[in-house]
Protein backbone atom coordinates (compact mmCIF):
# COMPACT_ATOMS: atom_id res chain seq x y z
CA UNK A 1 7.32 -3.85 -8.21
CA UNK A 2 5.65 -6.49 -6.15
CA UNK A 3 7.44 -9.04 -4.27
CA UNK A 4 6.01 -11.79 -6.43
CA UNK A 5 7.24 -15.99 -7.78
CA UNK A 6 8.80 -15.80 -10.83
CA UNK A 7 9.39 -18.89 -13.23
CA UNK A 8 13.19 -19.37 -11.67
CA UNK A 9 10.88 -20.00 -8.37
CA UNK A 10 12.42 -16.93 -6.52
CA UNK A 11 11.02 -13.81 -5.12
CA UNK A 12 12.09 -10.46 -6.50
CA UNK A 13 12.18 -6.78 -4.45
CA UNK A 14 12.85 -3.33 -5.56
CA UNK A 15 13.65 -0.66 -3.61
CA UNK A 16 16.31 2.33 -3.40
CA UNK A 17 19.03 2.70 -0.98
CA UNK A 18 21.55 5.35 0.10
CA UNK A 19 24.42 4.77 2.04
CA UNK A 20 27.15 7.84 2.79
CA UNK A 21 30.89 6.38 2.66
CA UNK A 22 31.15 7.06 6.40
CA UNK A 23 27.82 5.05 7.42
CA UNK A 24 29.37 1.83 5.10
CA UNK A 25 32.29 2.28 6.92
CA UNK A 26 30.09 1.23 9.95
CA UNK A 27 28.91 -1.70 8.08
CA UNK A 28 32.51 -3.00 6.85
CA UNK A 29 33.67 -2.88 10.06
CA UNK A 30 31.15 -5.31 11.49
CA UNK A 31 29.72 -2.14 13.63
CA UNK A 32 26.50 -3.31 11.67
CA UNK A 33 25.66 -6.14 9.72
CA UNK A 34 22.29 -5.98 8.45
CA UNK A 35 20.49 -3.11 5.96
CA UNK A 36 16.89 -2.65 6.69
CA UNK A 37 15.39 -0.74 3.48
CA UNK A 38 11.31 0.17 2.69
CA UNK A 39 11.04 -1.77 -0.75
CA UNK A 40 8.69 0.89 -3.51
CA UNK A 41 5.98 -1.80 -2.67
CA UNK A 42 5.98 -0.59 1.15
CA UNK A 43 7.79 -3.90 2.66
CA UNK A 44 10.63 -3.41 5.09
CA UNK A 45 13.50 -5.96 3.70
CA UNK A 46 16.45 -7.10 5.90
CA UNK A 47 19.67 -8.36 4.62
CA UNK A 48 23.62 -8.40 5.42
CA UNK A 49 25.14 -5.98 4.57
CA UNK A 50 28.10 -7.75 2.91
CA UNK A 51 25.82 -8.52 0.10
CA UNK A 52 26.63 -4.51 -1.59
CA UNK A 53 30.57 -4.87 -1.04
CA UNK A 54 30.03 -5.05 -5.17
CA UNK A 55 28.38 -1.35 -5.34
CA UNK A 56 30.87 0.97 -3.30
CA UNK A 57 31.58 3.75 -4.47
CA UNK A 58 33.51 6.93 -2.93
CA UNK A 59 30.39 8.07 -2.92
CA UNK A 60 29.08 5.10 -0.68
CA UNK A 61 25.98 2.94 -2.44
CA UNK A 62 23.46 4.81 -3.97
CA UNK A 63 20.68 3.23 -6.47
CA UNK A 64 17.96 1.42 -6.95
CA UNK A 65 18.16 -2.04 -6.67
CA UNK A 66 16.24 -5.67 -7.43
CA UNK A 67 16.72 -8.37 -4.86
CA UNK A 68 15.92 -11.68 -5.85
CA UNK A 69 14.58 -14.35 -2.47
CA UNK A 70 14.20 -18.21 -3.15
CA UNK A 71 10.83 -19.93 -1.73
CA UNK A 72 12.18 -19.89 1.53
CA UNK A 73 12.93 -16.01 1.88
CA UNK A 74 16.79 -16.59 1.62
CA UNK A 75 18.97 -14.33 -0.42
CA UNK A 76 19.76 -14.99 -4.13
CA UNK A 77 20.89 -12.53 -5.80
CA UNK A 78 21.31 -8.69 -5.69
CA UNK A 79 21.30 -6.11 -8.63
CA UNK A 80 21.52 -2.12 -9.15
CA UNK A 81 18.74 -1.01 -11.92
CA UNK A 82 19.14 2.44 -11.77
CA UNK A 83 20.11 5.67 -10.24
């Protein structure tokens, strides 16, 4: 999916991601603080990494998710879509 404007006048990103529980660990303890991921349309995406505090698992975070960007290339909103 391309990072494209939608009518809610935000950009949208998909991509999949997957974190082991020890390499979160890194990121919960402020070790790191961004995630760089390759979206499926080939664009490397930055964001903090307190934004997937809502998809640990014991497993870690593991999915694919949609990332929604205002005009202005600021987070909005994050979702998981899949496995």
């Amino acid at each position: 999916m391309n990072m494209t404007d939608s009518g809610e006048n935000f950009r949208r990103v998909r991509f999949s991601l997957r974190i082991s529980p020890d390499l979160y660990l890194s990121y919960y303890q402020g070790v790191a603080r961004a995630v760089v991921v390759k979206s499926f349309d080939g664009r490397t995406i930055q964001f903090p990494a307190n934004v997937l505090q809502q998809f640990v698992t014991h497993d870690g975070v593991n999915g694919v998710f949609e990332m929604d960007f205002d005009a202005n290339n600021k987070f909005v909103a994050i979702r998981r879509v899949g496995d």
